[in-house]
Structures are given as structure tokens and as C-alpha cells.
N, C-alpha and C. Protein backbone atom coordinates (compact mmCIF):
# COMPACT_ATOMS: atom_id res chain seq x y z
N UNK A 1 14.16 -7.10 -7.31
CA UNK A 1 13.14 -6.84 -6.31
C UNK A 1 12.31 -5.68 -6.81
N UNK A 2 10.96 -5.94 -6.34
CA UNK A 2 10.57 -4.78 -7.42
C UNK A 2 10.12 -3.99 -5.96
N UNK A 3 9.46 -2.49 -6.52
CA UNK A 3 9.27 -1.79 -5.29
C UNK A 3 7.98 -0.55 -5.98
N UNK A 4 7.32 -0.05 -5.06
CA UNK A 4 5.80 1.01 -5.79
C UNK A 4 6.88 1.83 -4.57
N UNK A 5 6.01 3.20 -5.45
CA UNK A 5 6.00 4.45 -4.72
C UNK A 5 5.14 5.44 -5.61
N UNK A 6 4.34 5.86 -4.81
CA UNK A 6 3.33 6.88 -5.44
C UNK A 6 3.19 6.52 -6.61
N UNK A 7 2.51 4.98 -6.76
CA UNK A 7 2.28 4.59 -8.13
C UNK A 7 2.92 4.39 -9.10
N UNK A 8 4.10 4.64 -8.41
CA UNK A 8 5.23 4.43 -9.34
C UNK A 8 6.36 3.16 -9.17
N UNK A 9 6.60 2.27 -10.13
CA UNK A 9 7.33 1.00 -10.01
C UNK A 9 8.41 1.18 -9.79
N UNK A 10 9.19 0.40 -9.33
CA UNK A 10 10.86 0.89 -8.97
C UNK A 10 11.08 -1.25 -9.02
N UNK A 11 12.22 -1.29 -9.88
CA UNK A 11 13.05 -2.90 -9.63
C UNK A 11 14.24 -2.39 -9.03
N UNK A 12 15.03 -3.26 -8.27
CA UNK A 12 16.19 -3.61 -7.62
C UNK A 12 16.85 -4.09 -6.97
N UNK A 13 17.92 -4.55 -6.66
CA UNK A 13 18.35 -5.94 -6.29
C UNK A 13 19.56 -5.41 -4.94
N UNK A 14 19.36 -5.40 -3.83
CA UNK A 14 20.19 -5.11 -2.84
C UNK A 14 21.67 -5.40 -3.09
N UNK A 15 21.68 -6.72 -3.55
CA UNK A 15 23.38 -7.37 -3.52
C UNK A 15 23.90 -7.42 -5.26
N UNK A 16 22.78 -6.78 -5.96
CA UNK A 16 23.66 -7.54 -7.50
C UNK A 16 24.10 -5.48 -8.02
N UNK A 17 23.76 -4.61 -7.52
CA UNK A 17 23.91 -2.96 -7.78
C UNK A 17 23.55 -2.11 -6.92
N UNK A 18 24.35 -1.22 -7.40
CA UNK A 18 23.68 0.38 -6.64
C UNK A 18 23.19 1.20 -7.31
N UNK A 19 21.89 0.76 -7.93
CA UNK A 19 20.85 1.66 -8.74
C UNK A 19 19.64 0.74 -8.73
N UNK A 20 18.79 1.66 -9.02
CA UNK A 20 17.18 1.98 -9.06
C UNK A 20 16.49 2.69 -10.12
N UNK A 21 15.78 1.72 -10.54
CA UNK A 21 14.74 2.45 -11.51
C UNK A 21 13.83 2.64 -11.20
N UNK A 22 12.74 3.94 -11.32
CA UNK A 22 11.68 4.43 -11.22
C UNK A 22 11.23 4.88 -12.34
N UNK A 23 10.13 4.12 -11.93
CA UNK A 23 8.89 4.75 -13.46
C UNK A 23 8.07 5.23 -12.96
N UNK A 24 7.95 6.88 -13.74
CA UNK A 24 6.66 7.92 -13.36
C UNK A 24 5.79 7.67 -13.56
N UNK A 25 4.49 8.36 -13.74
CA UNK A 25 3.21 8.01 -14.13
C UNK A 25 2.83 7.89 -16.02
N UNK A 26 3.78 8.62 -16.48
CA UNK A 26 4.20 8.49 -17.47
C UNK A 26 4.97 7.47 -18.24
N UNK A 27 5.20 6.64 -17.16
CA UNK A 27 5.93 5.54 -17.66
C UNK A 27 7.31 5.66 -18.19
N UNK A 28 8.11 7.23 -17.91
CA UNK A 28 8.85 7.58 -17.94
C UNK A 28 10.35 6.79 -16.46
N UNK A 29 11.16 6.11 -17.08
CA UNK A 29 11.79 5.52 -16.30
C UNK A 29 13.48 6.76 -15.50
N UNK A 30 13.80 6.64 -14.67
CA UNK A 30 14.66 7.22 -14.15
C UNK A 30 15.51 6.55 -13.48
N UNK A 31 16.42 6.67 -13.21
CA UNK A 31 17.69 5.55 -12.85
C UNK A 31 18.15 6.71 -11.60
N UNK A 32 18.47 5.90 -10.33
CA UNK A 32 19.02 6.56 -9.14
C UNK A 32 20.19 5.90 -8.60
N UNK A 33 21.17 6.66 -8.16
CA UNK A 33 22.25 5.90 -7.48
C UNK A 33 21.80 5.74 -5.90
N UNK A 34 21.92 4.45 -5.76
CA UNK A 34 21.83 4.40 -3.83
C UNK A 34 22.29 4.69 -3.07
N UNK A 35 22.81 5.77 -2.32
CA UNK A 35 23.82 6.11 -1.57
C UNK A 35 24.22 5.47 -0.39
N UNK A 36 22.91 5.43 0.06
CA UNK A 36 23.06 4.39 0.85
C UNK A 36 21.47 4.19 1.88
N UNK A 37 21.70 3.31 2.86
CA UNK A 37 20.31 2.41 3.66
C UNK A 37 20.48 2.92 4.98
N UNK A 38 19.57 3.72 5.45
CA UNK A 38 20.05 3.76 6.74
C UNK A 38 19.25 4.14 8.00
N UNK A 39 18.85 3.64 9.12
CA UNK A 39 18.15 2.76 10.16
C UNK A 39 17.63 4.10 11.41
N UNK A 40 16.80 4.62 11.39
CA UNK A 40 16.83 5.50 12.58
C UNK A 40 15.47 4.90 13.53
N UNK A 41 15.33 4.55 14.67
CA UNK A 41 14.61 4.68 15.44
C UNK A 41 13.50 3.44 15.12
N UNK A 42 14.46 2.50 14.30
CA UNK A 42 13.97 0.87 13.50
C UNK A 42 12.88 1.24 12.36
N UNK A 43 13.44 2.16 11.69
CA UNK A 43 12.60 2.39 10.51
C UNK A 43 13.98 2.66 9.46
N UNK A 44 13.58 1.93 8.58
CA UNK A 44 14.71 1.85 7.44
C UNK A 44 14.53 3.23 5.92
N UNK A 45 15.16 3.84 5.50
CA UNK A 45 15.30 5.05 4.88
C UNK A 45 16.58 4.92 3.93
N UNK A 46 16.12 4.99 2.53
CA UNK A 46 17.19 5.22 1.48
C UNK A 46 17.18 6.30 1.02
N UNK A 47 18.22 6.63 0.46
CA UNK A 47 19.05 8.11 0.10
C UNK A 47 19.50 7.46 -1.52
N UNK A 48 18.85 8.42 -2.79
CA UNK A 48 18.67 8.11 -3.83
C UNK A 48 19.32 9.55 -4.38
N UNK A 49 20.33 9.72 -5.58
CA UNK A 49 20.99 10.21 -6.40
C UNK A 49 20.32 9.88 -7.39
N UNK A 50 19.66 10.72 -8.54
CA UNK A 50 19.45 10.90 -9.63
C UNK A 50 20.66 10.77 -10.71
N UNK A 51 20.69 9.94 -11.70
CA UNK A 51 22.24 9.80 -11.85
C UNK A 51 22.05 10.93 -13.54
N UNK A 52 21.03 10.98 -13.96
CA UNK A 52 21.12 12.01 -14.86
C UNK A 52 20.93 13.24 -14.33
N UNK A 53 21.27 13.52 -13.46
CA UNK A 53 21.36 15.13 -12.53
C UNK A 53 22.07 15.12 -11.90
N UNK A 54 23.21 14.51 -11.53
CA UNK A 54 24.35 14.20 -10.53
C UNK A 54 24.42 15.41 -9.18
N UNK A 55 24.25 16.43 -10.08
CA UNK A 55 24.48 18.24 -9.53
C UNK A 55 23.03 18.74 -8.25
N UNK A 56 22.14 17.53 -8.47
CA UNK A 56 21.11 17.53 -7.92
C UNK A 56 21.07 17.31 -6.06
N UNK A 57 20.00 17.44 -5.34
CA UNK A 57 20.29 17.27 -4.39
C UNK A 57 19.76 15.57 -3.74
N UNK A 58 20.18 14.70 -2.91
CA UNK A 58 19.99 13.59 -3.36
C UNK A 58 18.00 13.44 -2.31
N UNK A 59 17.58 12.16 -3.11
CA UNK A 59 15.94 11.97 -2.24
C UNK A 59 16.20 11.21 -1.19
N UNK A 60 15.61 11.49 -0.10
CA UNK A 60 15.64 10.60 1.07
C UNK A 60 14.11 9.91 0.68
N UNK A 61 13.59 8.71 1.11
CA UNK A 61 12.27 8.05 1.51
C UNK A 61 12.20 6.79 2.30
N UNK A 62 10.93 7.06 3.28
CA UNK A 62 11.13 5.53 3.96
C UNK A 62 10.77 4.34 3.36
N UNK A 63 11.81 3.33 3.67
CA UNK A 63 11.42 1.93 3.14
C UNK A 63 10.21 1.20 4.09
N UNK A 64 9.50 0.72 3.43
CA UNK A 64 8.42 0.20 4.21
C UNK A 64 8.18 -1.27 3.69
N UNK A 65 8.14 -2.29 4.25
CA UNK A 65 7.96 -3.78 3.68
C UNK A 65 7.05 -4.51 4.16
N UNK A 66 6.25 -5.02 2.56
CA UNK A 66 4.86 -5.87 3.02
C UNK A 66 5.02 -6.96 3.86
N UNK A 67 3.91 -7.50 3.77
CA UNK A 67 4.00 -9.01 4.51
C UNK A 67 4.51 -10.18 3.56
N UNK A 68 4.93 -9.36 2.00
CA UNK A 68 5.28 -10.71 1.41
C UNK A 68 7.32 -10.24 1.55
N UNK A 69 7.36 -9.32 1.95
CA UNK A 69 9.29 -8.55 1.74
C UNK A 69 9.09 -7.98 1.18
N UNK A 70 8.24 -7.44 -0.05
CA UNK A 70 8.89 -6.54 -1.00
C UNK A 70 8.67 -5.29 -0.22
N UNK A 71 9.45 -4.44 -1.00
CA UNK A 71 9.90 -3.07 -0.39
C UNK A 71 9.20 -1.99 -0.78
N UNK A 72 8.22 -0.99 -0.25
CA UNK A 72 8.13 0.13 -0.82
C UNK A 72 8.50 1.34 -0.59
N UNK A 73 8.89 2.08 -1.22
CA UNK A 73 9.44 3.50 -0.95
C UNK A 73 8.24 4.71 -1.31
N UNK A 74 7.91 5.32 0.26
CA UNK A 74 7.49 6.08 0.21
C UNK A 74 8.00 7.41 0.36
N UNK A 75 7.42 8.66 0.47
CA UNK A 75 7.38 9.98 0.81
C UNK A 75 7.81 10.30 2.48
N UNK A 76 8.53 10.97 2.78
CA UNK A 76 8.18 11.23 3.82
C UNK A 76 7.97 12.53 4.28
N UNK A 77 6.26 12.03 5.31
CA UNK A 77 5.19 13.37 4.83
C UNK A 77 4.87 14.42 6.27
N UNK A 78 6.04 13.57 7.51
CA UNK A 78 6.37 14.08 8.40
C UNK A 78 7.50 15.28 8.74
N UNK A 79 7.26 16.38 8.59
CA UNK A 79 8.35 17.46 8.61
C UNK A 79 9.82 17.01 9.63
N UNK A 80 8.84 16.54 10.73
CA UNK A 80 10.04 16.93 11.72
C UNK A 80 10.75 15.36 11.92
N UNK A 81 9.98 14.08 11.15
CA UNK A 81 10.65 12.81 10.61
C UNK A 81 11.50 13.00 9.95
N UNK A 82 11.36 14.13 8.50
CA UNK A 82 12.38 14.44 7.57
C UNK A 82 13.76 15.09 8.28
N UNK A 83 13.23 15.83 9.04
CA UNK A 83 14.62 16.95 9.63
C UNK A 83 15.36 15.99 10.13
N UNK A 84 14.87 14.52 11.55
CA UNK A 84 15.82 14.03 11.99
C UNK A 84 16.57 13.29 11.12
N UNK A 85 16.21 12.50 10.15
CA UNK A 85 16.39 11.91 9.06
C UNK A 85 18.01 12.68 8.36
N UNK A 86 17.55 13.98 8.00
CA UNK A 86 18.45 15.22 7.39
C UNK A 86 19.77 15.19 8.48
N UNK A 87 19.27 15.39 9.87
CA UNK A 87 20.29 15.98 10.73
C UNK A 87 21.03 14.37 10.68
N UNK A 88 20.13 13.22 11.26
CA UNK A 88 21.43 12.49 11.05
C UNK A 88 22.12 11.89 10.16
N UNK A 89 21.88 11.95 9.04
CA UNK A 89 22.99 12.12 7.50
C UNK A 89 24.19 13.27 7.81
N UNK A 90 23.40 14.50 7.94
CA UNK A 90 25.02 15.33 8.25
C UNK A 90 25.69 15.48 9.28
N UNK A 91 25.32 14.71 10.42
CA UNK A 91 26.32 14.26 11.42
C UNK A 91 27.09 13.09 11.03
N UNK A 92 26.56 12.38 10.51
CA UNK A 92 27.64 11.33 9.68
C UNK A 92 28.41 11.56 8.14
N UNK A 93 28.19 12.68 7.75
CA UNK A 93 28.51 13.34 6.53
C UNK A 93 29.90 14.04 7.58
N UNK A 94 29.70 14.46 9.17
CA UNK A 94 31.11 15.27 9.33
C UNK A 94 31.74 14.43 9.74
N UNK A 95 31.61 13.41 10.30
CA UNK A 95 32.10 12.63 11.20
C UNK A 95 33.56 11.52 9.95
């Protein structure tokens, strides 16, 4: 499945892995682990691990899908979207 974000290409396949490639503008490719998919307020949001930075902190962005399915991952450019986003990962991070 392929996927854009800020101009940048991303392939990946929901059921065949848990990784993601992103290519910069540079055409520089990066590989992410998926942590996981997850649903707030019917807007869908993945949580991405850099797998050559493990030590890193992981990216949240919302999934957004055309009218044909494919998926794009954007930014998210809402502060207080990001925070609820944040808070409810680490309520399920204690739980």
C-alpha cells in the first residue's frame, strides 16, 4: 500500500509487516516500526519507531484516506489534537 506525507512516499502492507518506509525529499529512504493504529474520536493515528534510532522518541501522525483507500500520513498541526493523542497513549501505556 503505498502512502505520501509531506511529499514524501511511504509503501506498506497492514497484514504482510510491521514496518514502513519513508522517503525524504532526498529520496533518502527510512524504515519505521509500527507500534501500533489507534482510533480517537473516529480519526485513525499511527505511532511510528524509527528502527535505526530505536533510543528515539516514537512519531505519532494522522492517517487520512482518499476516495480511492490509500492512506496518507500526515502531520499533526493541531497542538491540543497532539496532546489528546499523547495523553491517550499514556493512559494505555499505564494501564
Amino acid at each position: 500500500m503505498s502512502h505520501k506525507h509531506d511529499d514524501h512516499d511511504h509503501n506498506h502492507d497492514h497484514e504482510m509487516d510491521n514496518t514502513i518506509v519513508l522517503i525524504d525529499e532526498d529520496e533518502t529512504e527510512h524504515v519505521f516500526t509500527i507500534l501500533e493504529y489507534l482510533e480517537i474520536d473516529e480519526q485513525l493515528y499511527a505511532v511510528l519507531m524509527p528502527e535505526d534510532e530505536p533510543d528515539e522518541q516514537a512519531y505519532i501522525f494522522k492517517v487520512q484516506v482518499d476516495e480511492n483507500g490509500e492512506e496518507t500520513l500526515m502531520d499533526i498541526e493541531d497542538d491540543d489534537e497532539f496532546e489528546r493523542v499523547v495523553a491517550v497513549l499514556e493512559s494505555d501505556e499505564v494501564e
